[in-house]
C-alpha atoms as a PDB file:
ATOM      1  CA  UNK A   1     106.578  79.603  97.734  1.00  0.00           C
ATOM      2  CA  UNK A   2     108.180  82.883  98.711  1.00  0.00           C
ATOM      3  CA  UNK A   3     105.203  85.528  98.773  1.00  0.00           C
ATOM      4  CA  UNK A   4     105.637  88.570  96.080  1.00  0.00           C
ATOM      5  CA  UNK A   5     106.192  91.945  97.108  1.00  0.00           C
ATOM      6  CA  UNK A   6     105.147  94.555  94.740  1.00  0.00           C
ATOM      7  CA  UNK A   7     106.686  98.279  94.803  1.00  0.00           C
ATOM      8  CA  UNK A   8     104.318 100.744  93.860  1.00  0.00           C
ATOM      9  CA  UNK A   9     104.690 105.136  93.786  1.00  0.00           C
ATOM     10  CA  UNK A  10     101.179 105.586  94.278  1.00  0.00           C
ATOM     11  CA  UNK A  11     100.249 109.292  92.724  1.00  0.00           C
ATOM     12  CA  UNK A  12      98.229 112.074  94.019  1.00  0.00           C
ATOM     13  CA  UNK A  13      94.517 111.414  93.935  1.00  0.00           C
ATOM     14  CA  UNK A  14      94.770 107.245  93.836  1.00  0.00           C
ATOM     15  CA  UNK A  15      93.087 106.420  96.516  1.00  0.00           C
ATOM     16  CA  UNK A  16      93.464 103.053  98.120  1.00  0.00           C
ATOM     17  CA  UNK A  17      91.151 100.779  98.226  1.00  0.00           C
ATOM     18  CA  UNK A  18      90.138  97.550  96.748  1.00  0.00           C
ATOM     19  CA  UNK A  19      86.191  98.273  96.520  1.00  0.00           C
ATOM     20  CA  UNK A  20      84.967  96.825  92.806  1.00  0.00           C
ATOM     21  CA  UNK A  21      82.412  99.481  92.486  1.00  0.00           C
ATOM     22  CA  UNK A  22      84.767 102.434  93.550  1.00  0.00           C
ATOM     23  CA  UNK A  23      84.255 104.549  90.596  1.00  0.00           C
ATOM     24  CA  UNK A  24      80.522 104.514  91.074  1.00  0.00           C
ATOM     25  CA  UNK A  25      81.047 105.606  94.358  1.00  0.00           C
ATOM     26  CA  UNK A  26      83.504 108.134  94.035  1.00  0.00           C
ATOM     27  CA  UNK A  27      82.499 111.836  93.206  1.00  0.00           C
ATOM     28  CA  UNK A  28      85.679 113.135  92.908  1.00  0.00           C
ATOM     29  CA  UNK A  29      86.909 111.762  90.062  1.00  0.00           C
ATOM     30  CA  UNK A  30      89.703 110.335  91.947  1.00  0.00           C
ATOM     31  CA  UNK A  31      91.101 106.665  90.630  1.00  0.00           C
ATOM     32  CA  UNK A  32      91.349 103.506  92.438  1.00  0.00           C
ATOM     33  CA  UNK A  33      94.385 101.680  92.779  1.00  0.00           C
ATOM     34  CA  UNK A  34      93.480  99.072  90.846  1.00  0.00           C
ATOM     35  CA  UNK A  35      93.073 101.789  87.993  1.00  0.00           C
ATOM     36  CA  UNK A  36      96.467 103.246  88.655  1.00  0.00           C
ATOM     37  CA  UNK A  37      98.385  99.513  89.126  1.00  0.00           C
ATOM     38  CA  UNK A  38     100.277  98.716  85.843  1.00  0.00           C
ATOM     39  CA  UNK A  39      99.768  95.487  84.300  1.00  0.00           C
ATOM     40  CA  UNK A  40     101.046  92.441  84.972  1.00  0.00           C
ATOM     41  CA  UNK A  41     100.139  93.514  88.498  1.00  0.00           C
ATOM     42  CA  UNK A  42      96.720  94.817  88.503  1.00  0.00           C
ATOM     43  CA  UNK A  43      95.769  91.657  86.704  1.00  0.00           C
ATOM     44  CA  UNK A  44      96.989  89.886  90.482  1.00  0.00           C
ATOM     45  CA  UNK A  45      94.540  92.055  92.325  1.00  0.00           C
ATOM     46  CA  UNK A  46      91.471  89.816  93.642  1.00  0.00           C
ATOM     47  CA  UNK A  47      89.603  88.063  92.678  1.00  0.00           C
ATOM     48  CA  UNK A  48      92.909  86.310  91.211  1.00  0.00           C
ATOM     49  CA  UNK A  49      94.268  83.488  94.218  1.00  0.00           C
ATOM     50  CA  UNK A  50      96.623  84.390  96.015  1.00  0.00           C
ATOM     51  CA  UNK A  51      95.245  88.298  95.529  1.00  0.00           C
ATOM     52  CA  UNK A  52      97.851  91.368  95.676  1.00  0.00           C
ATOM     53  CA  UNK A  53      96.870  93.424  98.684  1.00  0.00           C
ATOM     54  CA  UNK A  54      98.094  96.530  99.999  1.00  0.00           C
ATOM     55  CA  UNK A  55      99.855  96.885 103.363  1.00  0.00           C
ATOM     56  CA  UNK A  56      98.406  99.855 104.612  1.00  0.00           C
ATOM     57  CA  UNK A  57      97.562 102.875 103.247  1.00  0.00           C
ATOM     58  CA  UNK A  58      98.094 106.208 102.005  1.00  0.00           C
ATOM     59  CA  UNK A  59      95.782 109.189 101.958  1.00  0.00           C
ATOM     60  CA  UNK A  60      94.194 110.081  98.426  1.00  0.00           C
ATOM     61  CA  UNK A  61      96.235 113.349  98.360  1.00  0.00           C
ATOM     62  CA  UNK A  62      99.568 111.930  99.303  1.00  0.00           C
ATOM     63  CA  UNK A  63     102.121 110.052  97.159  1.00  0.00           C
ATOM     64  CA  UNK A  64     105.117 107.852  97.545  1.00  0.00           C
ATOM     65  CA  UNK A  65     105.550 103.848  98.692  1.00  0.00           C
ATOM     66  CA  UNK A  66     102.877 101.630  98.917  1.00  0.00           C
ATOM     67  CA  UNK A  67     104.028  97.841  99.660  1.00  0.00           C
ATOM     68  CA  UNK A  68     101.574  94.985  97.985  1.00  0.00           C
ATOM     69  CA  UNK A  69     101.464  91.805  99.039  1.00  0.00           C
ATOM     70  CA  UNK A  70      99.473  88.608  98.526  1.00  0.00           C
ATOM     71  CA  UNK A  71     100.841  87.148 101.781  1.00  0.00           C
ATOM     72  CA  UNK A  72      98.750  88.082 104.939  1.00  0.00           C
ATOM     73  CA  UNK A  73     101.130  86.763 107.007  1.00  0.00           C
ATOM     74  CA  UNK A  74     103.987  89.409 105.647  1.00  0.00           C
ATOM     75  CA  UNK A  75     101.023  92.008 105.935  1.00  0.00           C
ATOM     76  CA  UNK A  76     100.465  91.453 109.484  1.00  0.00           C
ATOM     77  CA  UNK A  77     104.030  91.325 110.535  1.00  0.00           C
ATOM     78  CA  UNK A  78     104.774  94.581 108.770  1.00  0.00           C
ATOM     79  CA  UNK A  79     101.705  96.493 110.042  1.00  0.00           C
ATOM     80  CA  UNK A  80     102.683  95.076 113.874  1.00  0.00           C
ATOM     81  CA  UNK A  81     103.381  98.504 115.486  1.00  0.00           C
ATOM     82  CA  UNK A  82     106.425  98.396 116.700  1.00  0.00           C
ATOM     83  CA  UNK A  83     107.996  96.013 114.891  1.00  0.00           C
ATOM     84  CA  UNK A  84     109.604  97.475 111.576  1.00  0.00           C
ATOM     85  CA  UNK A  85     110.724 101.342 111.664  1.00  0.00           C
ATOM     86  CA  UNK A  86     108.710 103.515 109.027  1.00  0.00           C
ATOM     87  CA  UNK A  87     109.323 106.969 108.284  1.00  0.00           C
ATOM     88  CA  UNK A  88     107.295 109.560 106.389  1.00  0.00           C
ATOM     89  CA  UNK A  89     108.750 112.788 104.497  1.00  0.00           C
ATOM     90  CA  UNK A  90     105.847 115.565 105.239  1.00  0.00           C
ATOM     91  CA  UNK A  91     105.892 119.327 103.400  1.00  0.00           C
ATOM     92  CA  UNK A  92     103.199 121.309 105.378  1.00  0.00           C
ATOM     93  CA  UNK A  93     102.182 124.495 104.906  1.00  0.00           C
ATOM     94  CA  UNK A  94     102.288 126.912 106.718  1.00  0.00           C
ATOM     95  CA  UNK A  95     105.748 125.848 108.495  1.00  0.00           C
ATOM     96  CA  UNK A  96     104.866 124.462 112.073  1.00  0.00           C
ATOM     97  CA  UNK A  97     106.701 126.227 115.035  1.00  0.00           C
ATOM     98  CA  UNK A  98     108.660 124.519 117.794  1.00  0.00           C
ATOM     99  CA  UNK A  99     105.946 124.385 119.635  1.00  0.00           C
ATOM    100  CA  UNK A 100     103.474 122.456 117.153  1.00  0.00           C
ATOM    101  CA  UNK A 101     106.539 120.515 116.358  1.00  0.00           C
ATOM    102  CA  UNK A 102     107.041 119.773 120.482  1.00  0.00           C
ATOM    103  CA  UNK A 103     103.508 118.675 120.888  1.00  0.00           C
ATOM    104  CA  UNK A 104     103.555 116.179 117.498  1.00  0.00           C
ATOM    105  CA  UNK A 105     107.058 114.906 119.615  1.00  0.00           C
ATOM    106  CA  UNK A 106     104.772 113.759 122.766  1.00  0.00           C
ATOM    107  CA  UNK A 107     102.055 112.295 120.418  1.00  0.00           C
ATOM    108  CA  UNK A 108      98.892 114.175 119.091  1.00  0.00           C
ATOM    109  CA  UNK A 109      94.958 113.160 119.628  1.00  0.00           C
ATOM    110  CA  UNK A 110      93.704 112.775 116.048  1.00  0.00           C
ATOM    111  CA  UNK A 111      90.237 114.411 115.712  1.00  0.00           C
ATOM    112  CA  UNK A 112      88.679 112.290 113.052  1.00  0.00           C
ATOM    113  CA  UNK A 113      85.500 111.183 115.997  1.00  0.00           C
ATOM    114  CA  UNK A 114      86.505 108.066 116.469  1.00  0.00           C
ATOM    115  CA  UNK A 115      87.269 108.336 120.253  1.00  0.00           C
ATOM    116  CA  UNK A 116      88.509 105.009 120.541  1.00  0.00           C
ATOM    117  CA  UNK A 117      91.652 105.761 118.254  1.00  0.00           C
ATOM    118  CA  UNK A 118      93.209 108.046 121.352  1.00  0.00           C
ATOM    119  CA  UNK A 119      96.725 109.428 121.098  1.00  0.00           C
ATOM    120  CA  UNK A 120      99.147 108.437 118.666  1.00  0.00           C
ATOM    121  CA  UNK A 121     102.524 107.160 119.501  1.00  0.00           C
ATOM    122  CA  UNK A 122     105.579 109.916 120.725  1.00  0.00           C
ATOM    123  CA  UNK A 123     107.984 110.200 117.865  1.00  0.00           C
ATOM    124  CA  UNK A 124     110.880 111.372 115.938  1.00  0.00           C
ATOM    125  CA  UNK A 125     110.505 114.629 113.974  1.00  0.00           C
ATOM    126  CA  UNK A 126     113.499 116.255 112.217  1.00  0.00           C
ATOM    127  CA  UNK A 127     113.095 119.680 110.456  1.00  0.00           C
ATOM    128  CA  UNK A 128     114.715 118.143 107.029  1.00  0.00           C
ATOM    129  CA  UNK A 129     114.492 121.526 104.787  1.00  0.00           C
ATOM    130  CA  UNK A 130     112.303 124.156 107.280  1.00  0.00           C
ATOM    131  CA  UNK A 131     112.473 126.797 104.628  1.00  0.00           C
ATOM    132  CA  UNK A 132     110.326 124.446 102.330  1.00  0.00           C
ATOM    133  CA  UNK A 133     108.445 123.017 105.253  1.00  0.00           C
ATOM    134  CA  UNK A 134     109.594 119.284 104.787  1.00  0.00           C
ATOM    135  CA  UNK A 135     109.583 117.286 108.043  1.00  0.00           C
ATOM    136  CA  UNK A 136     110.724 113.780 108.853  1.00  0.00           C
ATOM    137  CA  UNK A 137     108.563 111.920 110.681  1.00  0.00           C
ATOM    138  CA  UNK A 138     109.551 108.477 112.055  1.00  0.00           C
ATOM    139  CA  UNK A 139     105.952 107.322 114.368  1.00  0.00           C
ATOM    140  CA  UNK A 140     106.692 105.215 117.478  1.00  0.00           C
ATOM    141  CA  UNK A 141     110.792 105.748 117.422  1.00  0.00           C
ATOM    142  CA  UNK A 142     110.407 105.885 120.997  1.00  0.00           C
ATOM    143  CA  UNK A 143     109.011 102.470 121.086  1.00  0.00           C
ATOM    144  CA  UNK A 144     106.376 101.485 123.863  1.00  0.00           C
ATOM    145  CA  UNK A 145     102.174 101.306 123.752  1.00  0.00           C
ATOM    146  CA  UNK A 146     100.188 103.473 121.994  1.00  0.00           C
ATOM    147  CA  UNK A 147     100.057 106.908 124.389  1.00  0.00           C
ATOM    148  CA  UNK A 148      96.445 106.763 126.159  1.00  0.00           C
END
């Protein structure tokens, strides 16, 4: 059986995660995805066999694509860095100069304190409107390991 593929625009504030008890945990009011997943999906989501998943994730705040899939195989092949092209749309504020934009280029250490995460990949970035502050980002475009 061919695995399904669900296309979701997750909103602002959905954040992604698959915990039951989410909404006693959360004190932000945000929603969980299985809250914002329309029906006849959400009623896919586990415990159902084979369960919808998502493949990766997206920041609470942010909004656009997130891929669901109850095939783990399909998960871990799309999630394999370097093996399919993804490419984010960013509007930051205030509008980085070349030089923030130069140093994002050769890969940036993320300071979240985990130590072990190290640099992330060189990529692409491409000023798409500057005036608004909307970059292109496309991670890993120059292929290769992780930056150490």
């Amino acid at each position: 059986k061919a695995p399904s593929v669900v296309l979701f625009h997750k909103p602002a504030e959905v954040v992604v995660t698959m915990r039951e008890d989410f909404a006693v945990v959360s004190k932000e009011g945000r929603s969980s995805l299985a809250d914002a997943l329309p029906q006849p999906w959400r009623s896919r989501l586990a415990p159902h066999v084979p369960a919808l998943r998502p493949v990766g994730r997206l920041d609470a705040a942010s909004v656009g694509l997130l891929l669901l899939t109850d095939s783990s195989g399909l998960a871990a092949q799309l999630l394999e860095p370097g093996r399919c092209e993804k490419e984010y749309v960013l509007r930051v504020a205030p509008v980085p100069g070349e030089s923030k934009l130069a140093r994002l280029r050769r890969g940036v250490r993320i300071d979240d304190g985990n130590r072990a995460r190290g640099k992330t990949q060189p990529c692409v970035v491409v000023p798409v409107d500057p005036g608004d502050g909307a970059h292109a980002l496309e991670p890993g475009a120059f292929g290769g390991p992780p930056a150490g």
